[in-house]
Protein backbone atom coordinates (compact mmCIF):
# COMPACT_ATOMS: atom_id res chain seq x y z
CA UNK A 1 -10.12 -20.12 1.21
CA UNK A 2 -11.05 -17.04 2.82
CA UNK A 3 -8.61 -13.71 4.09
CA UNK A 4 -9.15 -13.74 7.99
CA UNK A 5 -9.49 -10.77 9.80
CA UNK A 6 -8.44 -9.05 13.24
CA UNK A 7 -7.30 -6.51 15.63
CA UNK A 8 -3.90 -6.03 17.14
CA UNK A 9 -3.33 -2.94 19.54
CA UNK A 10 -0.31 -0.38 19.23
CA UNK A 11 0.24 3.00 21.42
CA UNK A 12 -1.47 5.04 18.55
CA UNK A 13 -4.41 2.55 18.51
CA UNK A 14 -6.10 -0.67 17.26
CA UNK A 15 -4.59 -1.71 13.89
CA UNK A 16 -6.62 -3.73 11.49
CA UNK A 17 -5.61 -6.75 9.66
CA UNK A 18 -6.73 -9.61 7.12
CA UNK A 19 -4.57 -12.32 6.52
CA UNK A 20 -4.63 -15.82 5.00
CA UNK A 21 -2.62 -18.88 5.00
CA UNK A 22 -1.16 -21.42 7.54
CA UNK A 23 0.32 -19.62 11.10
CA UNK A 24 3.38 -21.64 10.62
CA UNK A 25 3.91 -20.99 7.03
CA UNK A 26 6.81 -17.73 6.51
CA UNK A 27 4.76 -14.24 6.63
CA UNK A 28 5.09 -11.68 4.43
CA UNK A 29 3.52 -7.99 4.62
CA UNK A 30 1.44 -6.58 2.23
CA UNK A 31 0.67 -2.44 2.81
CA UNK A 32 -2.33 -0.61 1.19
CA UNK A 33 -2.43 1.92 -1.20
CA UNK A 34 -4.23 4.96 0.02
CA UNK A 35 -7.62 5.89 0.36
CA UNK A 36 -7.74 2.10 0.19
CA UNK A 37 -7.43 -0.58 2.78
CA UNK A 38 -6.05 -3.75 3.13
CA UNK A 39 -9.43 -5.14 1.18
CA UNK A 40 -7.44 -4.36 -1.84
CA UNK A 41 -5.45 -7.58 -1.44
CA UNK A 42 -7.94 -10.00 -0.33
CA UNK A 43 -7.34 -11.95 -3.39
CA UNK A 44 -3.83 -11.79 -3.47
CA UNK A 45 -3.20 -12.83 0.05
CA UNK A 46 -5.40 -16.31 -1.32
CA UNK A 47 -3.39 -16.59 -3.36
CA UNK A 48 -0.10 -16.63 -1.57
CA UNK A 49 -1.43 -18.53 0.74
CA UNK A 50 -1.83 -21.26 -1.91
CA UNK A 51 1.73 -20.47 -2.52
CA UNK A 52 2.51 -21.64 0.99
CA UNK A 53 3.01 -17.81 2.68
CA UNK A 54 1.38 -16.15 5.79
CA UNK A 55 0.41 -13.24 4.12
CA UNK A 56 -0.82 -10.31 6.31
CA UNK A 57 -2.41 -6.99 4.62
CA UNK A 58 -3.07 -4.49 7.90
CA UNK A 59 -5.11 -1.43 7.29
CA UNK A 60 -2.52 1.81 8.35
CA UNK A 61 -3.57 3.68 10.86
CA UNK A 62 -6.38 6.12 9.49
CA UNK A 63 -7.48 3.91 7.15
CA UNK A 64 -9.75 0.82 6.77
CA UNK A 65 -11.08 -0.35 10.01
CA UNK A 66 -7.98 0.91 11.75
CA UNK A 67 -8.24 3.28 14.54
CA UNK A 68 -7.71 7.12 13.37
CA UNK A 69 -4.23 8.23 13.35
CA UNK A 70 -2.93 10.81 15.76
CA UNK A 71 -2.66 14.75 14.08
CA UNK A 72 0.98 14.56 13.44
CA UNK A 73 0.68 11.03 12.49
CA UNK A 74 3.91 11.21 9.49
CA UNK A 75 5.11 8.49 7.31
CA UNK A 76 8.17 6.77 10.20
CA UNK A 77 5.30 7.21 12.37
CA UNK A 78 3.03 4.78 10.00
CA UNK A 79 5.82 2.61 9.73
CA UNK A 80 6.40 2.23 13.88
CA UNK A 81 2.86 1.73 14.27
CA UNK A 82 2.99 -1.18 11.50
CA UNK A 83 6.46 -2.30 13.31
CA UNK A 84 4.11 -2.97 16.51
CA UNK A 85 1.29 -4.51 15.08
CA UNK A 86 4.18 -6.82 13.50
CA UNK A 87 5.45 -7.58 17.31
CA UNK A 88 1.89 -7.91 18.45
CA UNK A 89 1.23 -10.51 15.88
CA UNK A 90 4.27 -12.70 16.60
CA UNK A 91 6.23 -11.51 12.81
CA UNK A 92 9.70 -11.55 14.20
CA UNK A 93 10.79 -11.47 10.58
CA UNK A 94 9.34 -10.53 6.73
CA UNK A 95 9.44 -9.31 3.47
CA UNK A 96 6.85 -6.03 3.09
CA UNK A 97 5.84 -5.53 0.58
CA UNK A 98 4.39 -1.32 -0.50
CA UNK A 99 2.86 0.54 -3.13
CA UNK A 100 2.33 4.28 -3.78
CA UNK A 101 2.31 6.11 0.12
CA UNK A 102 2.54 3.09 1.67
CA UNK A 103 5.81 2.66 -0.53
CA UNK A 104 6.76 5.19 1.60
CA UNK A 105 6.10 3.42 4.56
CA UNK A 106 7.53 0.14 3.21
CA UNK A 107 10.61 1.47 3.14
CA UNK A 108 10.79 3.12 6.75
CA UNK A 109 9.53 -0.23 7.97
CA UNK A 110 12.65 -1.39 6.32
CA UNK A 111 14.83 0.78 7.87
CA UNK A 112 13.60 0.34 11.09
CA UNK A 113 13.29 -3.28 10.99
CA UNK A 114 16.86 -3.57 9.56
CA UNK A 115 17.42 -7.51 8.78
CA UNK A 116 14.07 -8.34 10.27
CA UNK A 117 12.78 -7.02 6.34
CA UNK A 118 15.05 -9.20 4.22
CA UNK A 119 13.18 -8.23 1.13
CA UNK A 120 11.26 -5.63 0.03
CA UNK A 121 8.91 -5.02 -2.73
CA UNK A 122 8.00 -1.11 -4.07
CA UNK A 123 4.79 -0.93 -6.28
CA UNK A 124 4.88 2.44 -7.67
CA UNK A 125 7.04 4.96 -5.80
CA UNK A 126 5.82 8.59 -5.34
CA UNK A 127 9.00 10.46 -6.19
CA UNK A 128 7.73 13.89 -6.44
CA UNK A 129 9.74 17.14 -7.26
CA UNK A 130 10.04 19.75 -4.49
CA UNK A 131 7.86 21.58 -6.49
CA UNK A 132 5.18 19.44 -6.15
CA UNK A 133 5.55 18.42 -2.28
CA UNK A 134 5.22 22.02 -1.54
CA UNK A 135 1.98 22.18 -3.54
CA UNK A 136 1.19 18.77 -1.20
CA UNK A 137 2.15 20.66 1.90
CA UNK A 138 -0.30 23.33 1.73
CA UNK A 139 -3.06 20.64 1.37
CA UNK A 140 -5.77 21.23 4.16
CA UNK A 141 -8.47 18.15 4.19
CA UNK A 142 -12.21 19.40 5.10
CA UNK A 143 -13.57 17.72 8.14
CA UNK A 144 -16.17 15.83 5.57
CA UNK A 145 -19.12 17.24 3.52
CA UNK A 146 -21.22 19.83 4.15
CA UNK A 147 -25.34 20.08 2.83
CA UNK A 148 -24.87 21.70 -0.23
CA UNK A 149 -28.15 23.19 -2.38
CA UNK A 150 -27.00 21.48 -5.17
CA UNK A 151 -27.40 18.06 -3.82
CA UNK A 152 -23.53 17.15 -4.42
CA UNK A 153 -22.78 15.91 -0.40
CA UNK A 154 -24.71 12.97 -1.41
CA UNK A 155 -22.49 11.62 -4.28
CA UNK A 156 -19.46 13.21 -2.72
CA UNK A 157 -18.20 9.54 -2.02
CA UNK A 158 -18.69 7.78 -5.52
CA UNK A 159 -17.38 11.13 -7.26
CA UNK A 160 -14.37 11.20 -4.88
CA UNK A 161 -13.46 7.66 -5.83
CA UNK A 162 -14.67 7.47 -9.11
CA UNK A 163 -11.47 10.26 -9.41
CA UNK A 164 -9.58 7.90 -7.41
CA UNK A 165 -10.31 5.52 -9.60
CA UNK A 166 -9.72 7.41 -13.03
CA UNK A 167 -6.03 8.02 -12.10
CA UNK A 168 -5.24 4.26 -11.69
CA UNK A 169 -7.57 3.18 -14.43
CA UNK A 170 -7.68 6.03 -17.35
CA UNK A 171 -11.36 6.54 -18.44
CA UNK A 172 -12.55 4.01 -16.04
CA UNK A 173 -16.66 3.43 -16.27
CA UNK A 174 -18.78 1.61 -13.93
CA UNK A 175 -20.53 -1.77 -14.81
CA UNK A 176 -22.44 -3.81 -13.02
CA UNK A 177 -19.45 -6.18 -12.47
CA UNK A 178 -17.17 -3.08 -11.08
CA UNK A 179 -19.79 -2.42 -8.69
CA UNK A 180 -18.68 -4.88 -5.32
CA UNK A 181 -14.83 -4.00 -6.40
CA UNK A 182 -15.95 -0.35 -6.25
CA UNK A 183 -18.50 -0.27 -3.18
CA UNK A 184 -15.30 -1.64 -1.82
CA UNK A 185 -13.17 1.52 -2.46
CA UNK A 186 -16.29 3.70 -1.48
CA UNK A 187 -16.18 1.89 1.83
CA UNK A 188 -12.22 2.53 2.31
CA UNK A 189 -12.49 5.86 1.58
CA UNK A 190 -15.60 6.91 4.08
CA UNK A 191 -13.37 4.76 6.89
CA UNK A 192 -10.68 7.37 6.23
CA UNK A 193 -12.86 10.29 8.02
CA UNK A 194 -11.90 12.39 4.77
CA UNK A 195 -8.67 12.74 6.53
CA UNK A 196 -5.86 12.56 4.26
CA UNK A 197 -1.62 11.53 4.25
CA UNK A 198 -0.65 14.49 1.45
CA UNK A 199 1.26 16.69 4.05
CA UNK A 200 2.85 13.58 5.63
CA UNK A 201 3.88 12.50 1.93
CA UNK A 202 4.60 16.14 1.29
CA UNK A 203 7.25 16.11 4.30
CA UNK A 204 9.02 13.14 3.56
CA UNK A 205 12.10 12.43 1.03
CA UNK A 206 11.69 9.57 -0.54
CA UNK A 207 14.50 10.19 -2.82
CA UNK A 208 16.78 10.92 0.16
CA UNK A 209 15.98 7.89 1.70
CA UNK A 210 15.92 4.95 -1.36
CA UNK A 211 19.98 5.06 -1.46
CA UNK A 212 19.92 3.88 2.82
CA UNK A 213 18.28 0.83 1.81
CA UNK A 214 20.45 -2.45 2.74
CA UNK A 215 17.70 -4.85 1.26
CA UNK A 216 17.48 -6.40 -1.87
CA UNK A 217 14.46 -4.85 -3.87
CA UNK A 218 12.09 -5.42 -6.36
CA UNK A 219 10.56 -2.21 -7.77
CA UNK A 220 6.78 -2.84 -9.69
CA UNK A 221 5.05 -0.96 -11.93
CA UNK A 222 2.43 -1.04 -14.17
CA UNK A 223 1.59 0.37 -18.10
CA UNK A 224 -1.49 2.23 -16.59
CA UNK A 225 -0.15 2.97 -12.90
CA UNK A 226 0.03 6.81 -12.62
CA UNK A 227 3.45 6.59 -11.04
CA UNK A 228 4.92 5.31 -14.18
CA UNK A 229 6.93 7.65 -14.60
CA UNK A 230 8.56 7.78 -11.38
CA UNK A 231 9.90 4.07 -12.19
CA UNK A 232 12.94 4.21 -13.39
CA UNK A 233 14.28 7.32 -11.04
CA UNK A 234 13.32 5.57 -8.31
CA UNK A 235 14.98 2.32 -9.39
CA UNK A 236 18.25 3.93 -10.37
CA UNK A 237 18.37 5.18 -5.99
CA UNK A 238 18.68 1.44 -5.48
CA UNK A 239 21.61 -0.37 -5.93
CA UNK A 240 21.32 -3.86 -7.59
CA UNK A 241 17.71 -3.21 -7.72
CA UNK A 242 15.24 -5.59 -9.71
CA UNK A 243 12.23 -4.86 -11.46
CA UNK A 244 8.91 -6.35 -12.99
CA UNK A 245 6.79 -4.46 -15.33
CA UNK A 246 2.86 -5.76 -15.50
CA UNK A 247 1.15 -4.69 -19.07
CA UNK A 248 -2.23 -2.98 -18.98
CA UNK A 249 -4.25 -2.51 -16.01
CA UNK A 250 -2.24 -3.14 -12.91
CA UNK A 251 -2.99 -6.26 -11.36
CA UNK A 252 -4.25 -5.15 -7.83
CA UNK A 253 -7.23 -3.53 -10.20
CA UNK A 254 -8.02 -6.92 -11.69
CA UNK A 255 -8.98 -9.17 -9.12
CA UNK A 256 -9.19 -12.32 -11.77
CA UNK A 257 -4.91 -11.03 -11.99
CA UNK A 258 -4.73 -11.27 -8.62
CA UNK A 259 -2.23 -14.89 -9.35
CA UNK A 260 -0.28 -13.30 -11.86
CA UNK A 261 0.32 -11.00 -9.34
CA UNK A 262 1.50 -13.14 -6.42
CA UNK A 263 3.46 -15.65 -8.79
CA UNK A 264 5.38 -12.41 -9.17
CA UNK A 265 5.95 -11.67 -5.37
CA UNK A 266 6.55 -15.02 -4.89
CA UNK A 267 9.60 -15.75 -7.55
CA UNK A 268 11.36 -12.85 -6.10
CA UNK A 269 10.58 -13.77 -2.57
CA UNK A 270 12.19 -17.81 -2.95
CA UNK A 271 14.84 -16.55 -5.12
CA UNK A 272 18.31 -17.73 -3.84
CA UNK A 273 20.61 -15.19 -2.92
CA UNK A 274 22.35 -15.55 -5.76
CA UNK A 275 20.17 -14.76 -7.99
CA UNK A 276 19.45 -11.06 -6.91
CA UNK A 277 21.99 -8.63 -7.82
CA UNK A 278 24.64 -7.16 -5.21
C-alpha cells in the first residue's frame, strides 16, 4: 500500500495532502513538523491504514507542496486553513494529531473544531519562556540565498537541514541509507521558499491556551526529541492528560518504527472512554 496524494482548495490557497486507507474507514489527522511536510508520515499513515483508519497528513500552508501562506499567516490562521481543507475533504469529524509548531496548530484546530476533534495527540510541545519568544519575534527570514564567493549558496540546503536534522537526531551523520529519508527533508525545506513560522510561534501562547482544552489528550515525546524538556510542563496544563514516552530516536526519524509508532496512536485512539482519565 501506497500514501495517496491531492489538492483541496481553501481561501488562503491550495492545501496539499497524502493520505492512505479505505474512504469509509474513521479519519484521523496527522500535522507536520516544520520545515517538513506531510512526507514525514508516509509510513505511518500505511500503517494506520492497516490498522483500519483514514489517515490524512496535509502539508500546512507554506510548506510541502502547499500553496505559500499569506504574510500574516499566524498559528489560528494555520489551523482555519487546515479546518477547510478538513470540510473540503468531507472530515466532518477526527482526532489530529500535532507535533512541535504544528502542536501549536493541533491544538487551535481543536479549539475551533470543538467536539468535531474528540481526541488529540501533542508530539513535543514548544513551550518556550517569554524570553525566548521575544528572541523568536525579532526573527527576519532572508528571501533565499544569495551567490556568495565562498561557494556556500550551493550547500545552503543540505547544511540548513543537516542542522535541522542534528537537533532531532544529536550527532546525526549521513549514510548512504539516510540519503532518500534526507533528500526528502532537503525537498521540504526548498518548498518552504526559506520562509519561516518563528514569529507566528513567537506570538502565540501555548501555555495560555493548553488549560482551554476540552479533549482528552495524549502528550508524546521522545529520549532524543529536543522538546524534551518541555514534556512534563506542558502535560501538567492538561487536565487528566496521558502520556507515552518512545526510547531513543523518535519514531517519525525511523521509518522501519514507523508501526511502533501508529500501534501507539492507535491504542489511545480505540480506547473506551473509560479508560482515559477525567
Amino acid at each position: 500500500m501506497r500514501a495517496k496524494r491531492g489538492y483541496v482548495d481553501t481561501r488562503d490557497g491550495q492545501v496539499h495532502f497524502r493520505s492512505a486507507g479505505d474512504a469509509e474507514a474513521p479519519p484521523v489527522v496527522l500535522l507536520h513538523w516544520t520545515p517538513a511536510s506531510g512526507r514525514q508520515y508516509e509510513p505511518v499513515l500505511v500503517a494506520l491504514a492497516a490498522r483500519g483508519w483514514r489517515a490524512i497528513a496535509p502539508d500546512l500552508l507554506g510548506y510541502g507542496r502547499s500553496d505559500p501562506r499569506p504574510a500574516d499567516h499566524d498559528l489560528p490562521a494555520f489551523a482555519a486553513s487546515m479546518d477547510e481543507a478538513l470540510a473540503a475533504l468531507g472530515v466532518a469529524a477526527a482526532p489530529v494529531v500535532g507535533g512541535h509548531v504544528s502542536a501549536c496548530v493541533a491544538v487551535e484546530l481543536a479549539r475551533l473544531r470543538g467536539a468535531r476533534v474528540p481526541r488529540l495527540v501533542l508530539d513535543g510541545c514548544p513551550l518556550w519562556p517569554p524570553e525566548m519568544r521575544a528572541q523568536m519575534a525579532r526573527f527576519v527570514a532572508g528571501s533565499g540565498p544569495q551567490v556568495s564567493a565562498d561557494g556556500s549558496h550551493r550547500t545552503l540546503p543540505w547544511d540548513r537541514v543537516e542542522a535541522f536534522v542534528r537537533e532531532w537526531r544529536p550527532g546525526f551523520a549521513a549514510t548512504d541509507a539516510d540519503l532518500p529519508w534526507f533528500y526528502g527533508l532537503v525537498i521540504d525545506f526548498l518548498e518552504t521558499r526559506f520562509a519561516s513560522s518563528a514569529r507566528a510561534l513567537a506570538a502565540y501562547d501555548l501555555a495560555a491556551a493548553l488549560p482551554t482544552l476540552r479533549v482528552p489528550t495524549l502528550f508524546l515525546t521522545a529520549s532524543t526529541d529536543p522538546l524534551r524538556g518541555h514534556h512534563d510542563a506542558a502535560r501538567s496544563l492538561v487536565a487528566g492528560s496521558l502520556e507515552h514516552r518512545f526510547e531513543g530516536l523518535h519514531p517519525l526519524h525511523d521509518p522501519a518504527r514507523a508501526d511502533e509508532y501508529a500501534a501507539v496512536l492507535d491504542r489511545f485512539l480505540r480506547a473506551d472512554a473509560e479508560e482515559i482519565p477525567a
